[in-house]
Structures are given as C-alpha cells and as structure tokens.
C-alpha atoms as a PDB file:
ATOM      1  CA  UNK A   1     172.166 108.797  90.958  1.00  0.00           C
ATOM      2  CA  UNK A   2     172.265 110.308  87.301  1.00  0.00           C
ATOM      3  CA  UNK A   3     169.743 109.888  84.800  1.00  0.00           C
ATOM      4  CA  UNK A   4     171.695 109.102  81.210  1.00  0.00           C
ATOM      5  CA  UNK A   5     171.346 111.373  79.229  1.00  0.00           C
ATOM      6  CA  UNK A   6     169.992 114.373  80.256  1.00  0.00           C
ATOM      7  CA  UNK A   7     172.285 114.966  83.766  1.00  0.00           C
ATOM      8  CA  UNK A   8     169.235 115.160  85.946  1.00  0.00           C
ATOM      9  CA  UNK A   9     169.807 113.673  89.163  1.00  0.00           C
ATOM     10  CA  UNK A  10     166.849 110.807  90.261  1.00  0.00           C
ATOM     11  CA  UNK A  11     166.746 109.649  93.944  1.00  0.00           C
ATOM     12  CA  UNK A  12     167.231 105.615  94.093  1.00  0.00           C
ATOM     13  CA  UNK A  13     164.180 103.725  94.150  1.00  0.00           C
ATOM     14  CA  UNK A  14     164.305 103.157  98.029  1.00  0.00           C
ATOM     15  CA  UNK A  15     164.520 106.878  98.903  1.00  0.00           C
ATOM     16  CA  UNK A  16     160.743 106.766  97.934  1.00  0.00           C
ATOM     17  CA  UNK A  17     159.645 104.511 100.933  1.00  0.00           C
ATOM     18  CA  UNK A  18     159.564 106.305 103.781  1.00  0.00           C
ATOM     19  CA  UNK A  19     157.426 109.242 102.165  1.00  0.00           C
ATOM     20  CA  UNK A  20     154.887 106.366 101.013  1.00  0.00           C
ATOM     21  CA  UNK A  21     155.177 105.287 104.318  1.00  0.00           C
ATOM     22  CA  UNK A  22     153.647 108.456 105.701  1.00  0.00           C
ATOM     23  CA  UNK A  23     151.375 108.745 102.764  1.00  0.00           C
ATOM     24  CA  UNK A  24     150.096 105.643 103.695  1.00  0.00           C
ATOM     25  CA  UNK A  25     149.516 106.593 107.185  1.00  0.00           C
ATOM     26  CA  UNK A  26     148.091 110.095 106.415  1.00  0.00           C
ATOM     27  CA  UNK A  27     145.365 108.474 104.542  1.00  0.00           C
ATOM     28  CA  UNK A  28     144.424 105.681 106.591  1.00  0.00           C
ATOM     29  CA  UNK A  29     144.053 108.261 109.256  1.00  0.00           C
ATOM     30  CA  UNK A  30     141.766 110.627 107.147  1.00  0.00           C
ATOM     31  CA  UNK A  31     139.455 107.707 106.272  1.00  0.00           C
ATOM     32  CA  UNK A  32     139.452 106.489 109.981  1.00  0.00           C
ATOM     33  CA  UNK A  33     138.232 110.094 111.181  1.00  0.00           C
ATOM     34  CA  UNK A  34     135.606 110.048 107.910  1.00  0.00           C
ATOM     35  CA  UNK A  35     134.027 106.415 109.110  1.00  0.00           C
ATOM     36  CA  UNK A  36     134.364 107.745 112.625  1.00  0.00           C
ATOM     37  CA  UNK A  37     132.296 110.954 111.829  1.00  0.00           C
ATOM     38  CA  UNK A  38     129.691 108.908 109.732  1.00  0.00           C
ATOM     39  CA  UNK A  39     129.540 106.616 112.546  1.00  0.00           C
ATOM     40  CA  UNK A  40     128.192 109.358 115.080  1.00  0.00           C
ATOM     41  CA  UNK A  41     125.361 110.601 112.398  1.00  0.00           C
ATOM     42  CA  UNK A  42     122.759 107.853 111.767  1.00  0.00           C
ATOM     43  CA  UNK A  43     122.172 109.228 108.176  1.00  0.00           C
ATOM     44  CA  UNK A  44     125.585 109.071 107.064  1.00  0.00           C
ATOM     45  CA  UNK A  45     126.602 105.807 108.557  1.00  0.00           C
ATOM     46  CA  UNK A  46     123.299 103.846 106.892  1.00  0.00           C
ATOM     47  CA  UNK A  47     124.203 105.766 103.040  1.00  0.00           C
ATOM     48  CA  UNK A  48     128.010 104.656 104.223  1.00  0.00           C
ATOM     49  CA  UNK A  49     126.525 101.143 104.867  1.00  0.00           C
ATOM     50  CA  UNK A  50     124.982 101.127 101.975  1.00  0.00           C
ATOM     51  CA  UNK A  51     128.641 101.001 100.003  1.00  0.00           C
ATOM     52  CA  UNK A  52     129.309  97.614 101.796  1.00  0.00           C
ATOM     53  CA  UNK A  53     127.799  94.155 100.314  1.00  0.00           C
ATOM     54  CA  UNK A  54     125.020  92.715 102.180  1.00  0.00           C
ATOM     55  CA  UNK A  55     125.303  90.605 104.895  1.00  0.00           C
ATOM     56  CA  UNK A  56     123.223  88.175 106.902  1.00  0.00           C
ATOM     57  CA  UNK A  57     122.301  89.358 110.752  1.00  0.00           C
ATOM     58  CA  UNK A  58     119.870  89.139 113.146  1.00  0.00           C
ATOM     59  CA  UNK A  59     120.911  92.364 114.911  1.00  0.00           C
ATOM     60  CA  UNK A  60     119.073  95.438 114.513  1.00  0.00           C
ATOM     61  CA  UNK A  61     120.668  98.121 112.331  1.00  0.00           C
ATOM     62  CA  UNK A  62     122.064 101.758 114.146  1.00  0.00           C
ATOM     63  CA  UNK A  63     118.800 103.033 112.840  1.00  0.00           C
ATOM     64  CA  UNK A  64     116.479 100.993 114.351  1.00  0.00           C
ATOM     65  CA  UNK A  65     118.132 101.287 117.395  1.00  0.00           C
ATOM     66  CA  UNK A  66     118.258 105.093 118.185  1.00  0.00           C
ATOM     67  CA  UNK A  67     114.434 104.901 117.053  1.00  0.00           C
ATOM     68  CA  UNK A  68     113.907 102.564 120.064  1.00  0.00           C
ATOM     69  CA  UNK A  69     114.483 106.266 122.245  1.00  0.00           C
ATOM     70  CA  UNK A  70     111.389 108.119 120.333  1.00  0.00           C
ATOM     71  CA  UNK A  71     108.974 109.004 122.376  1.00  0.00           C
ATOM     72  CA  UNK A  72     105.636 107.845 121.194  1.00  0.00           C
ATOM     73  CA  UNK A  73     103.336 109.204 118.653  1.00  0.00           C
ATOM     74  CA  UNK A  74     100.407 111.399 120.267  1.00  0.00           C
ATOM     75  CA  UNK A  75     102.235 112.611 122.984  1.00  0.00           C
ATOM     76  CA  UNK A  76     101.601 116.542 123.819  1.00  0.00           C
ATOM     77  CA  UNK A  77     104.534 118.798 122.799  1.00  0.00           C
ATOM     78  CA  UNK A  78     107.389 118.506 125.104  1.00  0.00           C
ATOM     79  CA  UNK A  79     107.631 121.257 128.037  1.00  0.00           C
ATOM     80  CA  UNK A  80     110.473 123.301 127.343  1.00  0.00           C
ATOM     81  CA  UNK A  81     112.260 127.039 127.173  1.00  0.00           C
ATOM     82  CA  UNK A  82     111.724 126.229 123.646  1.00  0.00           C
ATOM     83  CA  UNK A  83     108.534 124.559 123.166  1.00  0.00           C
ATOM     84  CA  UNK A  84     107.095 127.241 124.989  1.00  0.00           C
ATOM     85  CA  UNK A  85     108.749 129.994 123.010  1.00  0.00           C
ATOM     86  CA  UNK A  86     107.025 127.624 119.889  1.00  0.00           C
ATOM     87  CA  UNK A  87     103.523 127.867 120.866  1.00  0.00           C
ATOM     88  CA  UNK A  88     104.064 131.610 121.589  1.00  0.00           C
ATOM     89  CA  UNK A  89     105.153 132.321 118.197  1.00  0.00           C
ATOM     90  CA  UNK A  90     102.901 129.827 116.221  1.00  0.00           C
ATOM     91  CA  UNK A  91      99.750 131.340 118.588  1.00  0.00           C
ATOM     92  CA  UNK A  92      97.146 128.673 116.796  1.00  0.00           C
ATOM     93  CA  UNK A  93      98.803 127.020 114.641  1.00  0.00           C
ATOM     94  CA  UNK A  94      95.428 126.005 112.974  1.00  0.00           C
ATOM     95  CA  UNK A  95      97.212 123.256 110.625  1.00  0.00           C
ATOM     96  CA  UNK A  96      99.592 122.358 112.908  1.00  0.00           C
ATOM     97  CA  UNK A  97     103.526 122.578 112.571  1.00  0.00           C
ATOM     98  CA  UNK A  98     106.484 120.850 111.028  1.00  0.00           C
ATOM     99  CA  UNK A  99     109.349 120.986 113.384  1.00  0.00           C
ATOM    100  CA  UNK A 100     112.611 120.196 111.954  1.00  0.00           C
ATOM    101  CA  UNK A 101     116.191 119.769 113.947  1.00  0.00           C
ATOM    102  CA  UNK A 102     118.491 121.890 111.931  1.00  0.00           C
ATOM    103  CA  UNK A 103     121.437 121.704 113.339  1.00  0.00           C
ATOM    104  CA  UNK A 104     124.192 124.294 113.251  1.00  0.00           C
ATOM    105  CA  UNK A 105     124.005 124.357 109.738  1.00  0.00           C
ATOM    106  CA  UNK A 106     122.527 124.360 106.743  1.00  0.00           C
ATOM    107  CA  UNK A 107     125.626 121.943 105.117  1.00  0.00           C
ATOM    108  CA  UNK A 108     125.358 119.388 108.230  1.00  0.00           C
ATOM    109  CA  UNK A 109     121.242 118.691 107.600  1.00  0.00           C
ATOM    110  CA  UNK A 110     119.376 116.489 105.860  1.00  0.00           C
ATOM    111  CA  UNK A 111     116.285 118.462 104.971  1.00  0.00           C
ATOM    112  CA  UNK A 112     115.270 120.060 101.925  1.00  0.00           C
ATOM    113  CA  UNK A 113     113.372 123.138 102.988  1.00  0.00           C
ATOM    114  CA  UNK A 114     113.424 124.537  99.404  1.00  0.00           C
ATOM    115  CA  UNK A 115     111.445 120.806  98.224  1.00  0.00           C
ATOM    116  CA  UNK A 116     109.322 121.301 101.578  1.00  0.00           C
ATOM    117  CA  UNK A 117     108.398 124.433 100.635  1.00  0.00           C
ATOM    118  CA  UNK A 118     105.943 125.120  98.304  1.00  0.00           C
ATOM    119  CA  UNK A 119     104.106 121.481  99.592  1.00  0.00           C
ATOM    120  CA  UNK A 120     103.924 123.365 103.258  1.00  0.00           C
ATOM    121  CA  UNK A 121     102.329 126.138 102.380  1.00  0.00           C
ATOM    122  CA  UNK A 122      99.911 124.881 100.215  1.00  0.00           C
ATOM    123  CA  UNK A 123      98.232 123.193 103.152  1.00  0.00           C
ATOM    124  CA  UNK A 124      99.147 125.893 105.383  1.00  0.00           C
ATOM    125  CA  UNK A 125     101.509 124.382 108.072  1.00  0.00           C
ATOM    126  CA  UNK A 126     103.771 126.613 110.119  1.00  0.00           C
ATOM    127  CA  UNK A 127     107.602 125.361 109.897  1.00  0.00           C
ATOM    128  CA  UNK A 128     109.904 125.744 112.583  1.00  0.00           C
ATOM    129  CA  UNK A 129     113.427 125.687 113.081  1.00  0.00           C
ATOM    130  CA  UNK A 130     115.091 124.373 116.234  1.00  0.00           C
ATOM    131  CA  UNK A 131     118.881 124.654 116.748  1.00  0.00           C
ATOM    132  CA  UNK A 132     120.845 124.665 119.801  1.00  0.00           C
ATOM    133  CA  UNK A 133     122.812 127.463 117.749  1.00  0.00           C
ATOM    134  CA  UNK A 134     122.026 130.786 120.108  1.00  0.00           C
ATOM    135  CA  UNK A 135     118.853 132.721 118.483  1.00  0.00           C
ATOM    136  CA  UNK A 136     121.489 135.419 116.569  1.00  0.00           C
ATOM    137  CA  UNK A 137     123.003 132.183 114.306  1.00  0.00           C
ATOM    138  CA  UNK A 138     119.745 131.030 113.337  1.00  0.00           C
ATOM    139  CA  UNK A 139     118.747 133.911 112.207  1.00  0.00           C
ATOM    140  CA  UNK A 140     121.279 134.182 110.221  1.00  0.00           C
ATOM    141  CA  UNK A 141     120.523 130.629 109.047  1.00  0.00           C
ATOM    142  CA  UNK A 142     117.003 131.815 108.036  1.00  0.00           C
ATOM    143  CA  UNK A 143     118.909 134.806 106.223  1.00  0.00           C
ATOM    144  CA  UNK A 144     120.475 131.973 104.055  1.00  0.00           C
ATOM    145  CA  UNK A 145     117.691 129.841 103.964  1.00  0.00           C
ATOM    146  CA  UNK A 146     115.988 132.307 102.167  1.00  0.00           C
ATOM    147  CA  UNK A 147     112.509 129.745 102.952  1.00  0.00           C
ATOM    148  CA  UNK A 148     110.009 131.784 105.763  1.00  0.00           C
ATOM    149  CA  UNK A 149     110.570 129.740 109.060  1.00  0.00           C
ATOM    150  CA  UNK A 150     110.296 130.311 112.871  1.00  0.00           C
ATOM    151  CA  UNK A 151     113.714 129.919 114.284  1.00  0.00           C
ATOM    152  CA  UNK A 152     113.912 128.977 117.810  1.00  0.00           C
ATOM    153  CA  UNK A 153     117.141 128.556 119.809  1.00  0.00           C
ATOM    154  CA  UNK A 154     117.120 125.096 122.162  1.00  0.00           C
ATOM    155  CA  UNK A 155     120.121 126.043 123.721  1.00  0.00           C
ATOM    156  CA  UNK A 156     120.413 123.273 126.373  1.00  0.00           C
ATOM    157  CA  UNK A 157     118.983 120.989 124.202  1.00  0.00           C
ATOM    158  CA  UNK A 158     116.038 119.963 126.257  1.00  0.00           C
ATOM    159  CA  UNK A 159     113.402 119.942 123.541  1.00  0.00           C
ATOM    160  CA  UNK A 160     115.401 118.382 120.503  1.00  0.00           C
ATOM    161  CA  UNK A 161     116.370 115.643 123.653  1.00  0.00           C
ATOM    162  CA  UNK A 162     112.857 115.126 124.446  1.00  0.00           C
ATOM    163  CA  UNK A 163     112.083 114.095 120.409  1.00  0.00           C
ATOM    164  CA  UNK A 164     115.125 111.865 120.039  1.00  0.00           C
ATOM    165  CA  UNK A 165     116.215 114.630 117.341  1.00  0.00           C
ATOM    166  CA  UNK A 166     119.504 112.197 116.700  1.00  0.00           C
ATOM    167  CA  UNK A 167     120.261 114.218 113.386  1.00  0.00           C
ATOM    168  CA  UNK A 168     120.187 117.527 111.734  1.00  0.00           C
ATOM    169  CA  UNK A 169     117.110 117.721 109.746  1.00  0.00           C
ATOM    170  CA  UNK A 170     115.106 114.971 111.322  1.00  0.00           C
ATOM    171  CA  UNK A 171     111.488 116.680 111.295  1.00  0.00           C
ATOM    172  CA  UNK A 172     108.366 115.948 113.835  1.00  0.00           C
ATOM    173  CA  UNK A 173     104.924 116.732 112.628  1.00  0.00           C
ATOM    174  CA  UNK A 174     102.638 118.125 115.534  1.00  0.00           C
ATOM    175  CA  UNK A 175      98.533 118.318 115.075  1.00  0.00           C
ATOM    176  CA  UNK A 176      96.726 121.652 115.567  1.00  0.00           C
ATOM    177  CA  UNK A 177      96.258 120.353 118.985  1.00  0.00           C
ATOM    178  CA  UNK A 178     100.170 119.800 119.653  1.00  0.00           C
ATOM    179  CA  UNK A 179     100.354 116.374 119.763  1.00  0.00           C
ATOM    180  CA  UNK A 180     103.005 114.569 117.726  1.00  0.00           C
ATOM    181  CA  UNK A 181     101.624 112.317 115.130  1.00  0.00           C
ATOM    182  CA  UNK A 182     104.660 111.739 112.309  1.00  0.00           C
ATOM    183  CA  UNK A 183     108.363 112.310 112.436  1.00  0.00           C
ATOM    184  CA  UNK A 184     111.071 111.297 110.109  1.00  0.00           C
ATOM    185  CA  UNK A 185     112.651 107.594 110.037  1.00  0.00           C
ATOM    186  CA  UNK A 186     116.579 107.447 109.893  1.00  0.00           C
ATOM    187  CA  UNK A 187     115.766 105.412 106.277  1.00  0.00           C
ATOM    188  CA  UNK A 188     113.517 107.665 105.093  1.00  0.00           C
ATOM    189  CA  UNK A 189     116.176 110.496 105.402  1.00  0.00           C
ATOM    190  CA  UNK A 190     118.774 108.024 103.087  1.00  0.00           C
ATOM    191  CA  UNK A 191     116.979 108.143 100.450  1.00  0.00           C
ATOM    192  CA  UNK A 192     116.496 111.712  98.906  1.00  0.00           C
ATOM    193  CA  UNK A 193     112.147 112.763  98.669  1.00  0.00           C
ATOM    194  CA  UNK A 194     111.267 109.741 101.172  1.00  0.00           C
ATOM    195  CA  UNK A 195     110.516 111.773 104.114  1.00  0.00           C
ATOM    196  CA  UNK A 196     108.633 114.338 101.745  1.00  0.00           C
ATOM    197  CA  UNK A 197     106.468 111.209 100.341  1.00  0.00           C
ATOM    198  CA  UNK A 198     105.710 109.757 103.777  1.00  0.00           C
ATOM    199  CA  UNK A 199     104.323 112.648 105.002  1.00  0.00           C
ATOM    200  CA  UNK A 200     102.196 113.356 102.361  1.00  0.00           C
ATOM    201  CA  UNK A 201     100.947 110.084 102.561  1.00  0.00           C
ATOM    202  CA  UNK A 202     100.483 110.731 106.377  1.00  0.00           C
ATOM    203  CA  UNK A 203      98.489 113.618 105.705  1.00  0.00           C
ATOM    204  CA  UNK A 204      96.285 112.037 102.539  1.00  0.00           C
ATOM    205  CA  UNK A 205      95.304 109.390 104.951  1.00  0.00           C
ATOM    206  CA  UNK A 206      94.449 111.677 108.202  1.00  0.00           C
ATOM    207  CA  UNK A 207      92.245 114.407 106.541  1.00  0.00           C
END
C-alpha cells in the first residue's frame, strides 16, 4: 500500500496484529514473573497489596502468616556455625546486638543501615550482618556499605532458619545476655522508618 502523496509505502492496518499479538503476550508475561517475584518476598507482596482496593476477609494476610513460624521472644541465640562465630566476634556485647538478614545484596534488602546508623551507635549496640553469601561477598558488601558491621556468612542457612529471617533486611534484637527480645514485623518493614521507630520505642520502654 502507498501513502498519497509522498510514495512511502505503509503496511495495511492488519499487518499490525500479529506483532501486537506478541506484544501483548510479552507483557503479560513480564508482569506475571513481577507478581510472581513479589509473591515469594513478604515485603514486596504487602506494598504490592497495597495497590489493590480493600477488601473484606477473615483470612490472615501473607504477613501474619510467616510470623506464625517466629520463634518466641526470649529465647537464647540459636546454636549455629554462625551464631557461634557471632558471639566470638561480638566477645561481650555489653549492649547487646542488632542482627539483620541481609541477603545477597544490598539492592534486594529492606534495611536502612545508613538511617540505623548513627541511632546504633549512640547507644552502643554491635550490628551484625548475616548472609548466606560465602564470607568473601560480604565483605565486599561491607566494602559498599561503607556502615562498620560484623559480617558473618550462614552458609547453610541454619541460623537465619532458626529466626524465621523470611526477608532480606528483617533485623532481630538480642539482649546483652543473648536472648532475643524484638525483631522486625513484615508491616513494619512496608512502611519506610517503622522498624527504626519500634525499636526505639522497644528500647525507651526496657531501660
């Protein structure tokens, strides 16, 4: 087909259909595998949920029911390769320590060590890192952290299994004694500063 005028030849209007055919499929494929991936990471799917209107139900949300698996509060550190390598490189950890899942990386987690930081120090508790990375990546993740850690490798996972760590960046607050007494809520990681606030007030209310 011509196009009057200037000679340029223009495909018919049906030649257009099969390419918005695969269009359409190549994009209801992306946004499958994007729900899909959300779905698998509490923190995403409840900021996904979010999006949707509001509807009636009686059944508890994702949230609620991974936290069903945490262990409960005042239980002694979990016995692991890792816990152990923890309490060796804390020694006494006089304040306690803040032990946060981080993941693989620093793009996949939830936690803001830089608006952790300064709060931390000021009252003196150790932070650690655990990762089932190998110990090389994470220190490279402390490298780009540029925020003093300890980095522990969990490579078989035992320790971040034993804490229900369901997402990168959920953090578990252990007493100078060891003993687990706060940890991170899947909605207090939606909402940016929540986890930061709750733990403050944890800590105003246990001096």
């Amino acid at each position: 087909m011509t196009k009057p005028g200037n000679g340029l030849a223009t495909p018919p209007p049906h030649a257009w259909r099969p390419r918005l055919r695969v269009l359409t499929f190549v994009f209801a494929a992306l946004l499958a595998a994007a729900i899909g991936a959300a779905h698998r990471d509490p923190v995403l799917w409840a900021r996904f949920m979010e999006l949707l209107p509001p509807r009636p139900t009686s059944r508890p949300d994702r949230g609620a029911d991974i936290e069903q698996l945490d262990p409960p509060l005042g239980i002694a550190m979990p016995d692991t390769d890792a816990t152990r390598e923890i309490r060796r490189r804390l020694g006494n950890a006089r304040h306690g320590c803040l032990v946060v899942a981080t993941g693989d990386c620093g793009s996949c987690m939830s936690f803001d060590f830089a608006a952790w930081s300064a709060f931390l120090r000021a009252r003196r508790i150790a932070v650690v890192g655990v990762s089932t990375a190998p110990q090389a990546r994470m220190q490279v993740f402390v490298q780009e952290l540029h925020v003093p850690i300890v980095a522990v490798s969990d490579l078989g996972g035992a320790a971040l299994g034993a804490l229900n760590a369901a997402w990168a960046g959920r953090a578990f607050y252990f007493s100078p004694s060891l003993r687990l007494r706060w940890r991170t809520s899947v909605q207090q990681s939606v909402v940016a500063g929540d986890d930061l606030r709750s733990f403050r007030r944890y800590l105003d209310g246990n001096r």
